[in-house]
Protein backbone atom coordinates (compact mmCIF):
# COMPACT_ATOMS: atom_id res chain seq x y z
CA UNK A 1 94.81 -8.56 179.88
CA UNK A 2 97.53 -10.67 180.14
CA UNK A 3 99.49 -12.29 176.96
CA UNK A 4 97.28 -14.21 174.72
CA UNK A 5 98.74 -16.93 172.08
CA UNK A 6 96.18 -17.87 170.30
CA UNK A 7 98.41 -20.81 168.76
CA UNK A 8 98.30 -22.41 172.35
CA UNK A 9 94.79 -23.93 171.65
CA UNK A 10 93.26 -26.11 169.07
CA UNK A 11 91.60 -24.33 166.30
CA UNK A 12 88.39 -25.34 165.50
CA UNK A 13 85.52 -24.12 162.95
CA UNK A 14 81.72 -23.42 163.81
CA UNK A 15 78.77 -23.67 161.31
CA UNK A 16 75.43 -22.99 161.70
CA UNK A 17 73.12 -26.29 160.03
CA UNK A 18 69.32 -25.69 159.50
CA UNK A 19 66.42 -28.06 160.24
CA UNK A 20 64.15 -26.52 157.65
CA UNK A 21 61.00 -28.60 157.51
CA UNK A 22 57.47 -27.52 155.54
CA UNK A 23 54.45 -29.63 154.66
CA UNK A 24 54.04 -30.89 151.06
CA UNK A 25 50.87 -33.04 149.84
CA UNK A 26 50.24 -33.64 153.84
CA UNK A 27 53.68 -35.00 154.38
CA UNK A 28 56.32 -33.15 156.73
CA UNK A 29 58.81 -32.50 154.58
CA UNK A 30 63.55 -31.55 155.00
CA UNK A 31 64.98 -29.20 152.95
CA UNK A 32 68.11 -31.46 151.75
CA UNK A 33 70.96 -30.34 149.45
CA UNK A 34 73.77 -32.64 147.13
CA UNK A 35 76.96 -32.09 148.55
CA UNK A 36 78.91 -30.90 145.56
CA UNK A 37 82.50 -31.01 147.01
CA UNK A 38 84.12 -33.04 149.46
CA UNK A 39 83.66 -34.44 152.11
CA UNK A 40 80.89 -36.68 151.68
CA UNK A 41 80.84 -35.66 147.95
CA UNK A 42 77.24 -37.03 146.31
CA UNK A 43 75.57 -37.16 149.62
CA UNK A 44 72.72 -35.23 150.95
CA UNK A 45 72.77 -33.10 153.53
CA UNK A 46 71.23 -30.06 155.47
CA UNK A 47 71.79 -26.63 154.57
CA UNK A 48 74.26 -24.44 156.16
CA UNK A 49 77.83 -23.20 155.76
CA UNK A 50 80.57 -21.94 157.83
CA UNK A 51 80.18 -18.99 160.22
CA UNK A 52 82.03 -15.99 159.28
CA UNK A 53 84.15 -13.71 161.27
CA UNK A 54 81.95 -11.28 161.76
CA UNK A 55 78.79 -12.26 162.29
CA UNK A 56 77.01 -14.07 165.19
CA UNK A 57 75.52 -16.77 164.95
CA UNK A 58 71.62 -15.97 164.42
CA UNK A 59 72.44 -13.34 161.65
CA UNK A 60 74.65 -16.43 160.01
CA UNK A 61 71.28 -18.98 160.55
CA UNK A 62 69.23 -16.22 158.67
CA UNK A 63 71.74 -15.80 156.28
CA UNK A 64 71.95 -19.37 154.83
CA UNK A 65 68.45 -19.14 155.07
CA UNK A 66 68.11 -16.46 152.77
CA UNK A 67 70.84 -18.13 150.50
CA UNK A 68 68.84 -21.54 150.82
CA UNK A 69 64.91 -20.25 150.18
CA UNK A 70 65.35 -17.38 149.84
CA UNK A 71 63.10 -16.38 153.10
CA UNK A 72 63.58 -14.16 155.68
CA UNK A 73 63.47 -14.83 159.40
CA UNK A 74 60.72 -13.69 161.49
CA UNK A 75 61.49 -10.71 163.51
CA UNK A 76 59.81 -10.99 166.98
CA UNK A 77 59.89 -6.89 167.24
CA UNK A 78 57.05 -7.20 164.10
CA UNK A 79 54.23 -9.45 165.15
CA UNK A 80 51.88 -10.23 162.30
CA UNK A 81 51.34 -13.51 160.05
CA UNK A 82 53.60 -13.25 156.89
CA UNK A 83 56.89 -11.87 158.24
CA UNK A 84 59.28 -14.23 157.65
CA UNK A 85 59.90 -18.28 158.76
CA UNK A 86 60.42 -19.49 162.07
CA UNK A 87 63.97 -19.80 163.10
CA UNK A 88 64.95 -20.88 166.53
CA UNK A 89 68.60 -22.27 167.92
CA UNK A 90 68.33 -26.56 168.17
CA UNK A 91 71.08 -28.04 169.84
CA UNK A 92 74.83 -27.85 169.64
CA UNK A 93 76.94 -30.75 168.23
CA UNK A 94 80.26 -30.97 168.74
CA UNK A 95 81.72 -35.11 168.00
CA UNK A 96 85.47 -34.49 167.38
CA UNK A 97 84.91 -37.04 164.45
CA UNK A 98 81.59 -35.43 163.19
CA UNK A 99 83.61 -33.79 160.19
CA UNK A 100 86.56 -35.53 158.60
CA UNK A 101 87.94 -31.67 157.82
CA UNK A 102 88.89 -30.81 160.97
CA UNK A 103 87.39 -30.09 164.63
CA UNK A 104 83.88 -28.40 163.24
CA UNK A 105 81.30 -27.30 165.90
CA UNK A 106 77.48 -27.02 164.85
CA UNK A 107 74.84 -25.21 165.95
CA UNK A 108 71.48 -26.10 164.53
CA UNK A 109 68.72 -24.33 163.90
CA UNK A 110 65.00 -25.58 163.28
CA UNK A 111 63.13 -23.29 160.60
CA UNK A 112 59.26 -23.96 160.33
CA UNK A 113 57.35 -21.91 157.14
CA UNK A 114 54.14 -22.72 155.38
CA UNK A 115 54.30 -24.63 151.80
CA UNK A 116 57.39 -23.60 149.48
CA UNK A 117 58.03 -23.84 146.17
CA UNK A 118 61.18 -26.07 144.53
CA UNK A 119 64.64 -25.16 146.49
CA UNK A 120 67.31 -23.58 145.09
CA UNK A 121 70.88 -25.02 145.44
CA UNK A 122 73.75 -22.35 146.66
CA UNK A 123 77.23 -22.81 148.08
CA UNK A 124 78.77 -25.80 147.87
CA UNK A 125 75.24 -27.79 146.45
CA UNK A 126 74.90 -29.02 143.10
CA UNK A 127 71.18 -29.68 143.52
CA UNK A 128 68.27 -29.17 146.80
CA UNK A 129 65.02 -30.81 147.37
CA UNK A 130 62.31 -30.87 149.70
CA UNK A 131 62.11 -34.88 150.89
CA UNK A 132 59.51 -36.68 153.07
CA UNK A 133 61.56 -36.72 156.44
CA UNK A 134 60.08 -40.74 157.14
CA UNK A 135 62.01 -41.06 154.24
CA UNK A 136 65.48 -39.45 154.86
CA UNK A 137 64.96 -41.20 158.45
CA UNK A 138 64.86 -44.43 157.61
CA UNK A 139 67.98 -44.97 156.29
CA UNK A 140 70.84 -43.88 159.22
CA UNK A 141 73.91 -41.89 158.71
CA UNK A 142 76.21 -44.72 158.56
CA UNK A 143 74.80 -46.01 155.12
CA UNK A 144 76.22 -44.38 152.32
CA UNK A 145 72.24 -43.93 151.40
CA UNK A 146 72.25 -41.46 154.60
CA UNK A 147 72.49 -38.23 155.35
CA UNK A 148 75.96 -36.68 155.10
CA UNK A 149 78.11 -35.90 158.58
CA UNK A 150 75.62 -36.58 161.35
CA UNK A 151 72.69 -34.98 160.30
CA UNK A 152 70.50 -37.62 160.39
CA UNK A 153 70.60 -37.29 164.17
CA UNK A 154 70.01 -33.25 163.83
CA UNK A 155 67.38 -33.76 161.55
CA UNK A 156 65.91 -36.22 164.41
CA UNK A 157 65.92 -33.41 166.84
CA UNK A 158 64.59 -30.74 165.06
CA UNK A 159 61.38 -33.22 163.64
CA UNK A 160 61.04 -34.12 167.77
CA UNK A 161 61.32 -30.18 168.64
CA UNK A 162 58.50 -29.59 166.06
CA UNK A 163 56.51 -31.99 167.03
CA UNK A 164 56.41 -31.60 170.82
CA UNK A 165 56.14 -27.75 170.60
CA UNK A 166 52.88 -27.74 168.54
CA UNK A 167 51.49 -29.76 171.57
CA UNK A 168 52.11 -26.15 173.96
CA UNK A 169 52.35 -23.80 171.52
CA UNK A 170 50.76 -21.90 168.63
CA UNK A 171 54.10 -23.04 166.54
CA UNK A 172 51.75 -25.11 163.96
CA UNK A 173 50.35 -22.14 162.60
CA UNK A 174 54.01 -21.45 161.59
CA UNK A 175 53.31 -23.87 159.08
CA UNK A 176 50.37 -22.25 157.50
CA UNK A 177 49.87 -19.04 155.12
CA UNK A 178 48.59 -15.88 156.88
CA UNK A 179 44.52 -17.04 156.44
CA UNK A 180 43.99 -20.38 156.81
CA UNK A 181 41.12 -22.93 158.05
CA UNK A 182 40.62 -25.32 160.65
CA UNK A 183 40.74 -28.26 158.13
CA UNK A 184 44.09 -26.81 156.74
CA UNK A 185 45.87 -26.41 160.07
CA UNK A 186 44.52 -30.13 161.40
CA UNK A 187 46.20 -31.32 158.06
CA UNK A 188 49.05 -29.80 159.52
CA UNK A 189 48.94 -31.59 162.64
CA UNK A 190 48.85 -34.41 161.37
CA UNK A 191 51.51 -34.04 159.23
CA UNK A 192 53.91 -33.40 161.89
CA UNK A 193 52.37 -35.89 163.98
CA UNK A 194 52.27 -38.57 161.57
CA UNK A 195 48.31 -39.57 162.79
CA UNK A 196 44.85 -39.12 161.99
CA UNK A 197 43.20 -36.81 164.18
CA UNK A 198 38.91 -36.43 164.23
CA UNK A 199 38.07 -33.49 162.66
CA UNK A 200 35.42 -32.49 164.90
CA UNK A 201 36.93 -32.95 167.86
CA UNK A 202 40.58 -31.01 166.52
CA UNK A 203 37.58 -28.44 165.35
CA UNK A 204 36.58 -27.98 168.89
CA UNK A 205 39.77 -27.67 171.05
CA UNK A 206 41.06 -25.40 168.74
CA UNK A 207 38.67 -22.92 168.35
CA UNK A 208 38.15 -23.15 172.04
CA UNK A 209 41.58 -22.04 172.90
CA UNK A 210 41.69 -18.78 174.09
CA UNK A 211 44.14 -17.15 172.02
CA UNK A 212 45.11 -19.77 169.50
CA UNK A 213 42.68 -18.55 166.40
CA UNK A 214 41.12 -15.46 165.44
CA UNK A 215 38.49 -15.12 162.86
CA UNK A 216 40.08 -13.12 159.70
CA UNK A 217 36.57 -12.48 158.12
CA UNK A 218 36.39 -14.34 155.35
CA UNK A 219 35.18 -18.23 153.57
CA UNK A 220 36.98 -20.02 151.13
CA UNK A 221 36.88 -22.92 149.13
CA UNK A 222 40.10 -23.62 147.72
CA UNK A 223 39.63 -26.97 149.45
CA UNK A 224 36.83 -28.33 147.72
CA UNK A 225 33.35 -28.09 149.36
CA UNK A 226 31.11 -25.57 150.98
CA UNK A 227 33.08 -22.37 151.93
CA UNK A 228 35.36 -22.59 155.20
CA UNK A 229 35.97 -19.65 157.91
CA UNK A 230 39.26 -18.52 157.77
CA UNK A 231 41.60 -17.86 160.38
CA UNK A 232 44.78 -16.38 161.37
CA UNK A 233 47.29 -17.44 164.45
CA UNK A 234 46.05 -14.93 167.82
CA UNK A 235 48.46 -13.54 170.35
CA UNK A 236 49.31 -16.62 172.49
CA UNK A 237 52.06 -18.50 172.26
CA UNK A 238 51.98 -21.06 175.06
CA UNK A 239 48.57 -22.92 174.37
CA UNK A 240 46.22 -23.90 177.58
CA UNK A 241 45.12 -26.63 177.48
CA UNK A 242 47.60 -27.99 175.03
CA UNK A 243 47.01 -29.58 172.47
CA UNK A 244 48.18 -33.47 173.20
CA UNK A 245 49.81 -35.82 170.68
CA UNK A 246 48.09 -38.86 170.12
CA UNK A 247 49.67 -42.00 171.54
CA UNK A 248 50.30 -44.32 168.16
């Protein structure tokens, strides 16, 4: 190879940001963190951190993750409820001006997991919390009430990814523990959504889905009423029909 200066080209950084949403009390809920340094100092923001030099970038997304929640991500080679959180690459975002720093490259990752329990802050956080994403929405990245950097807009994408791939794919059940019901996974829908959906027909299409549900054997009644079947997510991931979002 030719002679290489390095020096010739801008330098820039590259972080990995994660999109880490959950359902709490029926709302679809962001993993935020305080911003305990500068820039931005005070604000909240999405997780993440810098990429080291020598990892790639999906073993640095499942590293913050770990350092975040303290989850795992899902390995596709191990198929089975319970093994980890979804992770899956977002977008890129690359604004010169997105960080006052210097030249800073993200690449965002959406991470779907069933209920979690209070966030722990790590890195450069002073505190974490799981907030209603309507709520961290509403108020744009330009207020000094917003999100920190531009992650109001990558919080934006990943709440659109989720919510248009539970329309083709079994992602919802990404949401849910290993055994769930029908009632608990519409809730979930409906969450993401942000709509009411009829039980009986939700009941219907998916249970009539080949693939989407299998039976796991068992009733409950943790919520409230005569015992439920439980359920547990089936082999496909591409869902036929789908299952179409509600025009609002």
């Amino acid at each position: 190879m030719s002679p290489y200066d390095p020096s010739a080209y801008p330098p820039f950084a590259v972080t990995v940001d994660l999109v880490v949403l959950t359902v709490r009390r029926h709302a679809l809920c962001a993993l935020v963190v305080r911003r305990g340094e500068q820039p931005f100092q005070g604000r909240w923001a999405l997780p993440g951190g810098f990429v080291r030099g020598d990892e790639d970038l999906a073993a640095a997304a499942a590293r913050e993750l770990s350092e975040e929640t303290g989850l795992c991500a899902h390995d596709p080679a191990m198929p089975g409820a319970g093994n980890g959180a979804h992770l899956e690459q977002l977008a890129t975002y690359g604004d010169p001006k997105r960080d006052p720093r210097m030249r800073v490259v993200s690449v965002a990752h959406l991470v779907l997991a069933p209920d979690l329990p209070a966030p722990r802050a790590g890195g450069d956080a002073n505190s974490a919390r799981w907030a209603p994403v309507d709520e961290l929405l509403a108020v744009g990245d330009e207020s000094a009430a917003g999100l920190a950097f531009d992650h109001a807009r990558i919080l934006a994408d990943g709440v659109e990814r989720a919510r248009s791939k539970i329309e083709y794919s079994s992602l919802a059940t990404a949401f849910c523990p290993p055994e769930f019901t029908v009632g608990e996974l519409r809730r979930v829908y409906e969450a993401v959504w942000g709509v009411a959906l009829d039980p009986r027909n939700f009941h219907r299409k998916v249970t009539g889905t080949p693939g989407f549900l299998v039976p796991a054997g068992g009733t409950t009644t943790r919520q409230g009423g005569r015992p439920a079947q439980l359920f547990r997510a089936g082999g496909a991931t591409l869902l036929n029909p789908p299952m179409l979002r509600p025009e609002v």
